[in-house]
C-alpha atoms as a PDB file:
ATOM      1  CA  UNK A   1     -97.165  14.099  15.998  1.00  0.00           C
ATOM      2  CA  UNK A   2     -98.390  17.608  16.710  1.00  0.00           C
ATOM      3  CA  UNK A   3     -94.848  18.668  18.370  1.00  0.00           C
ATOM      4  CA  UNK A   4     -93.375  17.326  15.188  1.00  0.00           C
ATOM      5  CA  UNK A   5     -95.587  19.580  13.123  1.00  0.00           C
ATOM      6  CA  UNK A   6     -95.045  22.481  15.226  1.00  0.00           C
ATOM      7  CA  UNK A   7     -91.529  22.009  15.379  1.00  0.00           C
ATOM      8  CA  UNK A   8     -91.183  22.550  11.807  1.00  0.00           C
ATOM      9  CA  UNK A   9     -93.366  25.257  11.221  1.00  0.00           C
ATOM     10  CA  UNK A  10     -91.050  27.160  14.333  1.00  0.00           C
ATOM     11  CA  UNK A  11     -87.986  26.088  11.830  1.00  0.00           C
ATOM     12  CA  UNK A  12     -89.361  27.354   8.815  1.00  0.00           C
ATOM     13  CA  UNK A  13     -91.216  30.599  10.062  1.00  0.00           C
ATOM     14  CA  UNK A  14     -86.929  30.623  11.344  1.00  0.00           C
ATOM     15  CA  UNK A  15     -85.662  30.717   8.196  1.00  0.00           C
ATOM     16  CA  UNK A  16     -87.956  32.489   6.926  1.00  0.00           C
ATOM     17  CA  UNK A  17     -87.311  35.334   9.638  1.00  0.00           C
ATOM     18  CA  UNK A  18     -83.566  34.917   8.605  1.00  0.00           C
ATOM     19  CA  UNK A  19     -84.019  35.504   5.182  1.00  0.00           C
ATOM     20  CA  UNK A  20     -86.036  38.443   5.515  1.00  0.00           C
ATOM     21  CA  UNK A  21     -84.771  40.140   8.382  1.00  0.00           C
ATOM     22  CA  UNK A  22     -81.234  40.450   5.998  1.00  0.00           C
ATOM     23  CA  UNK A  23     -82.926  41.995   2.918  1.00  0.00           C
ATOM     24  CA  UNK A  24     -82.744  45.589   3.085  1.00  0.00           C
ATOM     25  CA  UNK A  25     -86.123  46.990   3.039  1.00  0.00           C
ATOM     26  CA  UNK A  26     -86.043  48.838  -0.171  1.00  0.00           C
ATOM     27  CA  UNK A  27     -85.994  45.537  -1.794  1.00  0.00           C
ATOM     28  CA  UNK A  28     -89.514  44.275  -0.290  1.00  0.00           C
ATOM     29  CA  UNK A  29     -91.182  46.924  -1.388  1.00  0.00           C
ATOM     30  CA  UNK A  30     -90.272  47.092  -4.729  1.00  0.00           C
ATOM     31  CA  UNK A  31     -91.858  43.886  -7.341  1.00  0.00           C
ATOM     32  CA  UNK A  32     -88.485  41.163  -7.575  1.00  0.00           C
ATOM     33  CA  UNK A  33     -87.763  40.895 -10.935  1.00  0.00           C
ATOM     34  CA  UNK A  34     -85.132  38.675 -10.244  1.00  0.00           C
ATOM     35  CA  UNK A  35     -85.549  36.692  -7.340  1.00  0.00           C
ATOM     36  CA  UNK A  36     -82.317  35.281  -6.514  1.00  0.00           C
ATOM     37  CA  UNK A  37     -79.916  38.556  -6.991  1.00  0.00           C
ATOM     38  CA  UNK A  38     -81.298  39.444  -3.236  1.00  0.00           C
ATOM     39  CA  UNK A  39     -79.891  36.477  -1.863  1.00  0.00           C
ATOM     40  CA  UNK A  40     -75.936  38.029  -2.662  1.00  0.00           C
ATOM     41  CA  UNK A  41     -77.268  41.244  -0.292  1.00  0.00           C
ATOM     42  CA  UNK A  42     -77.540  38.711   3.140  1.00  0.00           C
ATOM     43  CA  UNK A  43     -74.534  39.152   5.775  1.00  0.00           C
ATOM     44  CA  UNK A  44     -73.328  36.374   7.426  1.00  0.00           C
ATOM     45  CA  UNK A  45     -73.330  38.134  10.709  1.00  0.00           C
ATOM     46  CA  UNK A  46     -77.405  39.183  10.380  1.00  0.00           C
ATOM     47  CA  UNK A  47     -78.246  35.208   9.941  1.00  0.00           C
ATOM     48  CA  UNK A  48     -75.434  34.149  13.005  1.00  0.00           C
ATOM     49  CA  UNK A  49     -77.163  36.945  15.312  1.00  0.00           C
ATOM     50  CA  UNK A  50     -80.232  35.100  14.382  1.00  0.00           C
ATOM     51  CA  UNK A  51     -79.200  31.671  14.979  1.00  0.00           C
ATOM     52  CA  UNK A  52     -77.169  32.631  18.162  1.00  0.00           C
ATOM     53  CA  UNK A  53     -80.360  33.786  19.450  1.00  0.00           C
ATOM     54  CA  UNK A  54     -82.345  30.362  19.337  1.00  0.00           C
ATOM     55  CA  UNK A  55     -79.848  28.310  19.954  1.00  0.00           C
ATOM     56  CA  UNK A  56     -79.634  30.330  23.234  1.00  0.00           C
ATOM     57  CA  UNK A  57     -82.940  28.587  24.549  1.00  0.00           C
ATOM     58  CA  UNK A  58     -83.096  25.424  26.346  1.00  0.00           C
ATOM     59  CA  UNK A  59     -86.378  24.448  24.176  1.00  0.00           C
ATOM     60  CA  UNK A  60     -88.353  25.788  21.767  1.00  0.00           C
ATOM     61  CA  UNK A  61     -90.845  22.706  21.703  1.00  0.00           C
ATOM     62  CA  UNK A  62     -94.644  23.920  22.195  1.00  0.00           C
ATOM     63  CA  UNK A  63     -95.400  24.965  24.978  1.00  0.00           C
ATOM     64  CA  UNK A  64     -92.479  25.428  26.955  1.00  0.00           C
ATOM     65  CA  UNK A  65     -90.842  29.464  27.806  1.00  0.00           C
ATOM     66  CA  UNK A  66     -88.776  29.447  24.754  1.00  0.00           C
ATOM     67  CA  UNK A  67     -90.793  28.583  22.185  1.00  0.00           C
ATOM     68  CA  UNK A  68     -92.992  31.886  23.475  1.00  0.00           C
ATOM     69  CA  UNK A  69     -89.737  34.223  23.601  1.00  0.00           C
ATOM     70  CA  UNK A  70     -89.443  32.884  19.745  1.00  0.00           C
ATOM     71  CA  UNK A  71     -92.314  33.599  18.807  1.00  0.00           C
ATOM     72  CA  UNK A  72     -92.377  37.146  20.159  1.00  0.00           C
ATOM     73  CA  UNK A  73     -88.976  37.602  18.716  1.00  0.00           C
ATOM     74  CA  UNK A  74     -90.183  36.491  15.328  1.00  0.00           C
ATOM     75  CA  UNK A  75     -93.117  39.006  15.294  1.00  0.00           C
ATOM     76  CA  UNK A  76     -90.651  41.723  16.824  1.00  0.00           C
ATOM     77  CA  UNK A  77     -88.157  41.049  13.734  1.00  0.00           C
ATOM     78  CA  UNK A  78     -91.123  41.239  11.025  1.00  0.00           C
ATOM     79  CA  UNK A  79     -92.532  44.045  12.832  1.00  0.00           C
ATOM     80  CA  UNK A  80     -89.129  45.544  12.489  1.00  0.00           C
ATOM     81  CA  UNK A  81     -88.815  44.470   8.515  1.00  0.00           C
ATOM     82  CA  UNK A  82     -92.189  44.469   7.704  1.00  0.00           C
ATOM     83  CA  UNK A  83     -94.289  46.778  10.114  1.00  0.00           C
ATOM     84  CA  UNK A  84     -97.590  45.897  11.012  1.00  0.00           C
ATOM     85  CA  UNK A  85     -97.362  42.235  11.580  1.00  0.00           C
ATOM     86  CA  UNK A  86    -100.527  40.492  13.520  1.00  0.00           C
ATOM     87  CA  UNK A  87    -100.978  37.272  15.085  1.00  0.00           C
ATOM     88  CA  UNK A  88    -103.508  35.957  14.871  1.00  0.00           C
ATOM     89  CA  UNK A  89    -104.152  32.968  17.078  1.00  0.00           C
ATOM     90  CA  UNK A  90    -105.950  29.397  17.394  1.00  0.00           C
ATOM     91  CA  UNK A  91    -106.622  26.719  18.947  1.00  0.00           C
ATOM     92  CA  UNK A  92    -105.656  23.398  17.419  1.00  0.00           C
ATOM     93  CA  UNK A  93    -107.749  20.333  18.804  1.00  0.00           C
END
């Protein structure tokens, strides 16, 4: 059950990455007055770089090497888009 959870936070915090990762950075700091005009500004090539990178892994499933070189790609992306990203982490019992 837990590898099922974690497996779709990994997807989402994915997407997520994609998504933001192809909005040029004026447009994150500036308030969206409309939400969904962003969405024409993402390249098809930014999201395939993306998705050509974890599909390069054997697994991502907790745990195992590539779900740790996603995760530190993840934070090296929002670091990149974002700046100032930190994880914070936890144990889950």
């Amino acid at each position: 059950m837990k590898s099922i959870q974690s497996e779709t936070l990994l997807k989402a915090i994915m997407l997520l990455l994609v998504v933001v990762s192809s909005l040029p950075s004026k447009m994150l700091s500036e308030p969206i007055q409309e939400p969904w005009r962003g969405l024409s500004s993402i390249k098809m090539e930014n999201v395939m770089k993306h998705v050509e990178f974890f599909s390069s892994f054997e697994s991502r499933m907790t745990g195992y090497p590539g779900f740790y070189k996603a995760s530190e790609y993840i934070a090296k992306e929002f670091n990149k888009t974002l700046g100032n990203v930190v994880i914070e982490e936890f144990e889950v019992t």
